[in-house]
C-alpha atoms as a PDB file:
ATOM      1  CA  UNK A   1     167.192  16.053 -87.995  1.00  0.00           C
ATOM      2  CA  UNK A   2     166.197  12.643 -88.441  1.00  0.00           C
ATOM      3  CA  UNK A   3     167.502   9.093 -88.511  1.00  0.00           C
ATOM      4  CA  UNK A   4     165.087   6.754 -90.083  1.00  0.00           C
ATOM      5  CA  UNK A   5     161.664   7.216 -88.372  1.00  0.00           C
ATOM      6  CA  UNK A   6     163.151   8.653 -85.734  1.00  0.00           C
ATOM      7  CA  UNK A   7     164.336  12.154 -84.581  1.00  0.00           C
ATOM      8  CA  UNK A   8     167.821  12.311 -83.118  1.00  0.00           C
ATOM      9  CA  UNK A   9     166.403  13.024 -79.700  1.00  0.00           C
ATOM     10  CA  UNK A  10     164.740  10.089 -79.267  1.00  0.00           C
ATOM     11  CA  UNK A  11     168.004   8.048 -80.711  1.00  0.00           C
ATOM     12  CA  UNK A  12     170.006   9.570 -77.589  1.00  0.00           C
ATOM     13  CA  UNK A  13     167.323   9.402 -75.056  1.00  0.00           C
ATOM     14  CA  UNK A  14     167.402   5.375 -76.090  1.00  0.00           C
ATOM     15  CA  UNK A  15     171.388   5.674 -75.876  1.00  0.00           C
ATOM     16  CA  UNK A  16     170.718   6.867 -72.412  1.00  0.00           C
ATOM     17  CA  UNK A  17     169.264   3.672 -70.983  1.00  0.00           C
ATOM     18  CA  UNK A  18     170.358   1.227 -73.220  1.00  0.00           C
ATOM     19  CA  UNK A  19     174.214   2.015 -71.874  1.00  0.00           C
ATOM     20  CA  UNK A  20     173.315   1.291 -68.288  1.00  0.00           C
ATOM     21  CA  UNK A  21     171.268  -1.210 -68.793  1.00  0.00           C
ATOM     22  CA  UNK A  22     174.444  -3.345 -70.532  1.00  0.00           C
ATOM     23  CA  UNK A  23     176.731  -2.370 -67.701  1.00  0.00           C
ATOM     24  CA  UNK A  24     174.057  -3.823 -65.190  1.00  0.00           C
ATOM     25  CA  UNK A  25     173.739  -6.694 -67.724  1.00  0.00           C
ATOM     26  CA  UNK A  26     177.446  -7.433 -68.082  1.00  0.00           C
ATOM     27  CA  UNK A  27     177.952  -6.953 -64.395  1.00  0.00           C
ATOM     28  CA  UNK A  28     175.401  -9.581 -63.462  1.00  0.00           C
ATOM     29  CA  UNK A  29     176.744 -11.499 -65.871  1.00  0.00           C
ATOM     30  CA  UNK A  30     180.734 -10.974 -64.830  1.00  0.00           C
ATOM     31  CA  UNK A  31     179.361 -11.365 -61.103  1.00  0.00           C
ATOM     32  CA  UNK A  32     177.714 -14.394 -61.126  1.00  0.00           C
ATOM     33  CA  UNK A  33     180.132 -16.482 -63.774  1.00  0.00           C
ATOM     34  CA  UNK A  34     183.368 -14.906 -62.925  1.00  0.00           C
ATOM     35  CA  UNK A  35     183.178 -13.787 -59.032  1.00  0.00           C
ATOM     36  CA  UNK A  36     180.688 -16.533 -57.210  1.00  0.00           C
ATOM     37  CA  UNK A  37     182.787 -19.474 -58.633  1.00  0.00           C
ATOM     38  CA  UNK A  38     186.519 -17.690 -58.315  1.00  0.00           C
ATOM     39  CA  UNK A  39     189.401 -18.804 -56.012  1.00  0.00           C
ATOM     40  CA  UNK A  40     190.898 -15.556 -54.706  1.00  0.00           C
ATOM     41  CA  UNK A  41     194.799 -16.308 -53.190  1.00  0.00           C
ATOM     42  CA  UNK A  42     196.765 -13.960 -50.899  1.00  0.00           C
ATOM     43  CA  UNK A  43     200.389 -14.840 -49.938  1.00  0.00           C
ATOM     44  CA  UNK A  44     203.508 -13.811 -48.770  1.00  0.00           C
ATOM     45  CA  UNK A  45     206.865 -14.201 -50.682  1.00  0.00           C
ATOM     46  CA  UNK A  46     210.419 -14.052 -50.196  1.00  0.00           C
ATOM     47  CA  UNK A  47     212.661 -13.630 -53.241  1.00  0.00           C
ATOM     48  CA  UNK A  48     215.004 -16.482 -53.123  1.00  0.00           C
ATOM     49  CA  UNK A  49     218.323 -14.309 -54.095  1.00  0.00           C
ATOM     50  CA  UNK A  50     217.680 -11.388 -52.188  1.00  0.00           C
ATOM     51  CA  UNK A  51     215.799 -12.483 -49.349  1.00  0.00           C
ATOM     52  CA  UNK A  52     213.491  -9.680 -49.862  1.00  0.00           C
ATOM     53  CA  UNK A  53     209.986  -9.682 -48.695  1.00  0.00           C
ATOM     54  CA  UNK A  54     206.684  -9.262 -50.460  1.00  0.00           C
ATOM     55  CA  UNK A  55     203.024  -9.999 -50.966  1.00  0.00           C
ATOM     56  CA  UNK A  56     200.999 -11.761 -53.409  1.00  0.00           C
ATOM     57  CA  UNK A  57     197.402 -11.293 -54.566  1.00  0.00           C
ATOM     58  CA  UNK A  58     195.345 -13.955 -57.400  1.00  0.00           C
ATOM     59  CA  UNK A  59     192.415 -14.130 -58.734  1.00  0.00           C
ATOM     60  CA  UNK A  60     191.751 -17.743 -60.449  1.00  0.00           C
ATOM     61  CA  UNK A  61     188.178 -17.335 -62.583  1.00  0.00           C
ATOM     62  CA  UNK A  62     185.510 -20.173 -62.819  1.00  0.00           C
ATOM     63  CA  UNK A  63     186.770 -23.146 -64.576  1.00  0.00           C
ATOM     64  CA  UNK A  64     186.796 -23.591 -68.517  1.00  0.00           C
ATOM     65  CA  UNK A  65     187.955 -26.952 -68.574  1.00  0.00           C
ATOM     66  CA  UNK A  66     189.804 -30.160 -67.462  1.00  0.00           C
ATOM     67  CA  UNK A  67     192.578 -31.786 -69.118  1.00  0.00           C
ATOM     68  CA  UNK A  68     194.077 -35.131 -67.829  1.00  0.00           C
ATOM     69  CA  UNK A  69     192.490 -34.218 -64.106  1.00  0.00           C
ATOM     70  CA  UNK A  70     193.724 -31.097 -63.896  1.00  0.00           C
ATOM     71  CA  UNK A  71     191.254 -28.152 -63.734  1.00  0.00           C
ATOM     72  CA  UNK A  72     191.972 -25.327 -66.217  1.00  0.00           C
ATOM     73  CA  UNK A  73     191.284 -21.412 -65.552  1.00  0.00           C
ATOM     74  CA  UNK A  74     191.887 -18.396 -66.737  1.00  0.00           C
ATOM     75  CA  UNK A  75     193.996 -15.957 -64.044  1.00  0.00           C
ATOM     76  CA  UNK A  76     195.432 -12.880 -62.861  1.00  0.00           C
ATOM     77  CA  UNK A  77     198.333 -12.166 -60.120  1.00  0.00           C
ATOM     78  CA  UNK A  78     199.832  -9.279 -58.443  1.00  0.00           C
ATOM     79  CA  UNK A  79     203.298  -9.231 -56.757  1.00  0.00           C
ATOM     80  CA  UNK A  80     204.766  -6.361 -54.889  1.00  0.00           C
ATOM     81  CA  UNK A  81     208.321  -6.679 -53.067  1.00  0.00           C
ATOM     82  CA  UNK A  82     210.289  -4.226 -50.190  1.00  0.00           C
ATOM     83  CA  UNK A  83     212.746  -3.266 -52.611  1.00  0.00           C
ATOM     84  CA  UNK A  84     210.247  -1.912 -54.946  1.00  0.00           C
ATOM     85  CA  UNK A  85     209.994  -4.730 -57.197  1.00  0.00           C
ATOM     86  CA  UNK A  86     206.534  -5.470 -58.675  1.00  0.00           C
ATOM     87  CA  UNK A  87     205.247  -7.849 -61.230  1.00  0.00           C
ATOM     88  CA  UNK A  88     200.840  -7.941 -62.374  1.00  0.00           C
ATOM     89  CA  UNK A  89     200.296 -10.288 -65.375  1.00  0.00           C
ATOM     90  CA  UNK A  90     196.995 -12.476 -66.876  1.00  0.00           C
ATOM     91  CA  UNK A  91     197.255 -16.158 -67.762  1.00  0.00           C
ATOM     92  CA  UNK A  92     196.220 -19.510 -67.153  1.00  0.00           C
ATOM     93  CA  UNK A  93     196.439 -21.650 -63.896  1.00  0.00           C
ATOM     94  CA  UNK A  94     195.514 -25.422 -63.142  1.00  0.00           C
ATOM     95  CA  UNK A  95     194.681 -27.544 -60.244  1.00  0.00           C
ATOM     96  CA  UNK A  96     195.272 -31.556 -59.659  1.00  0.00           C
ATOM     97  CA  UNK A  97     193.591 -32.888 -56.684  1.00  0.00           C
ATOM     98  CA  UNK A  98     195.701 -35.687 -55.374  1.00  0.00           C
ATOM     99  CA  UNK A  99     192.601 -37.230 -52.996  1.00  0.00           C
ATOM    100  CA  UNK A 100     190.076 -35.681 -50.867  1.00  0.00           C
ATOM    101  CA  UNK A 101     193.037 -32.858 -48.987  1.00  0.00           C
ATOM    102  CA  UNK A 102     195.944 -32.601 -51.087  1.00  0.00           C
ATOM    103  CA  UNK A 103     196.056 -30.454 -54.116  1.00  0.00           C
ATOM    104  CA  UNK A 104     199.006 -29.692 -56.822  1.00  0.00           C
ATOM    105  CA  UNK A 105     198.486 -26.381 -58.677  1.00  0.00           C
ATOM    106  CA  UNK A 106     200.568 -24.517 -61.431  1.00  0.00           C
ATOM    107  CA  UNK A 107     200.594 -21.080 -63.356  1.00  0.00           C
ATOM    108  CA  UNK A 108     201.516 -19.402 -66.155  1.00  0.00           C
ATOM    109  CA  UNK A 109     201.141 -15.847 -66.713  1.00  0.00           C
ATOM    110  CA  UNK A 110     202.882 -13.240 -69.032  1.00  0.00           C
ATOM    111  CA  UNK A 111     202.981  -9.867 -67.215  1.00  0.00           C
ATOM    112  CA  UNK A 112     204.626  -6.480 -66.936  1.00  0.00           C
ATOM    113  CA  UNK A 113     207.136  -6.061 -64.441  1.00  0.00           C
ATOM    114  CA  UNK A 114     208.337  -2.820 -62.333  1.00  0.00           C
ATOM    115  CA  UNK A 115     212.059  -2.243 -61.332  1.00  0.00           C
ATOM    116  CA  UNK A 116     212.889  -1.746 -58.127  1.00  0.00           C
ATOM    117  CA  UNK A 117     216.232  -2.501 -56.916  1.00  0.00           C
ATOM    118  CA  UNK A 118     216.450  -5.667 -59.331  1.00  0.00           C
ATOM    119  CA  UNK A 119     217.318  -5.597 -62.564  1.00  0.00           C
ATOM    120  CA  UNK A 120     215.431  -8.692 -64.194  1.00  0.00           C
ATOM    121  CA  UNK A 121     216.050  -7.025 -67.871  1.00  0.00           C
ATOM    122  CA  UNK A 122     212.990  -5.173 -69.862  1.00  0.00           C
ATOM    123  CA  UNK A 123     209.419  -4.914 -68.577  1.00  0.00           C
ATOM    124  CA  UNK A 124     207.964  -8.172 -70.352  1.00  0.00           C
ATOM    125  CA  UNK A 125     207.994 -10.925 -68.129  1.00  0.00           C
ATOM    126  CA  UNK A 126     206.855 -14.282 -67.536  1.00  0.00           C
ATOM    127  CA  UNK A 127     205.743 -16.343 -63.923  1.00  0.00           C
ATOM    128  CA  UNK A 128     206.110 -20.161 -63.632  1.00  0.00           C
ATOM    129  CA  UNK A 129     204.302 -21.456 -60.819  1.00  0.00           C
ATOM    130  CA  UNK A 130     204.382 -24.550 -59.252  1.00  0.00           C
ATOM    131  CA  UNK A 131     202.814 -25.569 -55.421  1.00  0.00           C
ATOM    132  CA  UNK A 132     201.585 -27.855 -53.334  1.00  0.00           C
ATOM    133  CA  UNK A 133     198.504 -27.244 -51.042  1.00  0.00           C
ATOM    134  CA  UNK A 134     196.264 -28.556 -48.155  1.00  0.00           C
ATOM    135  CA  UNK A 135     192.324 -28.441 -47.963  1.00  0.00           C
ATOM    136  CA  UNK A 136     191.877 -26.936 -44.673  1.00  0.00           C
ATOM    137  CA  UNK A 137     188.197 -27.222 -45.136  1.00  0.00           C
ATOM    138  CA  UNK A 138     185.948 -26.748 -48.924  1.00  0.00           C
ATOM    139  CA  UNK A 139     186.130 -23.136 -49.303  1.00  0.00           C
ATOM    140  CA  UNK A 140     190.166 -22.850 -47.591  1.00  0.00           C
ATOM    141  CA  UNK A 141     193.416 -24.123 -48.625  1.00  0.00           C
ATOM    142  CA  UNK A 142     196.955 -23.364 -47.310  1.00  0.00           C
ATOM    143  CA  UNK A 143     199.644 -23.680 -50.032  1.00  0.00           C
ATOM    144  CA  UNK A 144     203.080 -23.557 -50.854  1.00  0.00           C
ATOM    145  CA  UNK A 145     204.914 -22.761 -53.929  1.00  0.00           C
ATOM    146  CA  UNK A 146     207.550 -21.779 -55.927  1.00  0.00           C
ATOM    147  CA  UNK A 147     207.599 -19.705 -58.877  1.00  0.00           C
ATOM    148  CA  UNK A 148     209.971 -18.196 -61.280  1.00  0.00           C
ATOM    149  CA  UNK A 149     210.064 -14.758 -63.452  1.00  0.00           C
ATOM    150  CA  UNK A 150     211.713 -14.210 -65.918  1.00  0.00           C
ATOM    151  CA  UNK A 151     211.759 -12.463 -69.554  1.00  0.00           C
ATOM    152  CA  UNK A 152     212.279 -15.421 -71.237  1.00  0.00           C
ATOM    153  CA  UNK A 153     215.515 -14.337 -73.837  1.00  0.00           C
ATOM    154  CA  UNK A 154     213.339 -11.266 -75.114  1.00  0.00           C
ATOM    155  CA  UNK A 155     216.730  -9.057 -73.774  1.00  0.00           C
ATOM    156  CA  UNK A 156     220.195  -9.656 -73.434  1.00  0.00           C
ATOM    157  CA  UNK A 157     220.472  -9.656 -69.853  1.00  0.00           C
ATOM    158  CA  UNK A 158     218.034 -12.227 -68.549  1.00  0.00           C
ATOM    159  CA  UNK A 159     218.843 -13.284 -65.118  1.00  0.00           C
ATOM    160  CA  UNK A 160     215.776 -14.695 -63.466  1.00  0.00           C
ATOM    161  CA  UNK A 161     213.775 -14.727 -60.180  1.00  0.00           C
ATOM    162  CA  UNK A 162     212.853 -17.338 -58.023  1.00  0.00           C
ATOM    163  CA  UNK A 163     210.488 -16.871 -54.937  1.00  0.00           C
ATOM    164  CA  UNK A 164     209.230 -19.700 -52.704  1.00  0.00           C
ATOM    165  CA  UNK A 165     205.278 -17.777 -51.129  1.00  0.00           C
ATOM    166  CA  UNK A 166     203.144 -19.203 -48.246  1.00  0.00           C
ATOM    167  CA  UNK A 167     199.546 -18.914 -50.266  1.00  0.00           C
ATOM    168  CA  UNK A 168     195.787 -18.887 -48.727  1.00  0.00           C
ATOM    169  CA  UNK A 169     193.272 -19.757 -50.659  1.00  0.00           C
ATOM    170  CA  UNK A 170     189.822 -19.241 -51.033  1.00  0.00           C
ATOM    171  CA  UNK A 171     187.430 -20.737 -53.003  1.00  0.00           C
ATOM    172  CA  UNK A 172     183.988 -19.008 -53.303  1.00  0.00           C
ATOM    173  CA  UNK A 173     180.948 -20.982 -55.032  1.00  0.00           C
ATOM    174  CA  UNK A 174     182.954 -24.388 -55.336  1.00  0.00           C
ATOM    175  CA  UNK A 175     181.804 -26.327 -52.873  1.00  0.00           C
END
């Protein structure tokens, strides 16, 4: 059997190599623009109504802009609390460098959220982030924040989370 001026053997045999090669492509690619100039955070929480412990983990991409002196990226968090509660969602986060040490950052993120022992309402939800950081050096910053989930009215019962997390960062490729 043949397609075009070539026999289907040949077509697969092609399909073979060519599929690897994109992966390494798009992994070179993914490496170098997403991972070498990233700002990965790791933080741990307390859930302001319940006291409740937790841990947070961030991934903030290269950035795609800046608006007004803030620095725009695209972003992905993780939280996971003692009680069972957990929260991943994608979205966009910003930083405003207030001199050569002091930075301001924010967040917003739509995400899926797990119940654990709170009831937040549904599994759509969104984090509001807000903090304040120090530049411990060019590649570290300590930060605090505050951030809030919640589903936004898309259920009837809609009542909210705040948490206040104690964030490191680090910035790889930004210096």
């Amino acid at each position: 059997m043949e397609y075009g001026n070539y026999p289907i053997m040949h077509l697969s045999n092609k399909k073979k190599l060519v599929a690897p090669l994109a992966r390494l492509v798009c992994s070179i690619c993914f490496f170098y623009v997403g991972i070498v100039k990233a700002d990965w955070v790791a933080g741990v929480t307390t859930d302001v109504d319940t006291n409740g412990i937790g841990g947070v983990v961030e991934y903030h991409a290269k950035e795609f802009g800046s608006y007004f002196g803030w620095s725009a990226n695209f972003a992905g968090a993780a939280r996971l609390d003692d009680d069972g509660d957990g929260w991943i969602g994608m979205g966009v986060a910003g930083k405003y460098e207030l001199g050569e040490r002091f930075v301001v950052e924010a967040s917003f993120m739509p995400g899926a959220y797990k119940t654990g022992e709170t009831d937040l309402g549904g599994q759509l939800h969104f984090r509001s982030l807000i903090g304040v950081g120090y530049k411990l050096s060019e590649t570290t910053t300590l930060s605090f924040s505050i951030d809030h989930l919640s589903n936004g009215s898309t259920q009837s019962e809609n009542p909210g989370s705040d948490a206040f997390t104690l964030r490191f960062i680090y910035s790889m490729g930004n210096n």
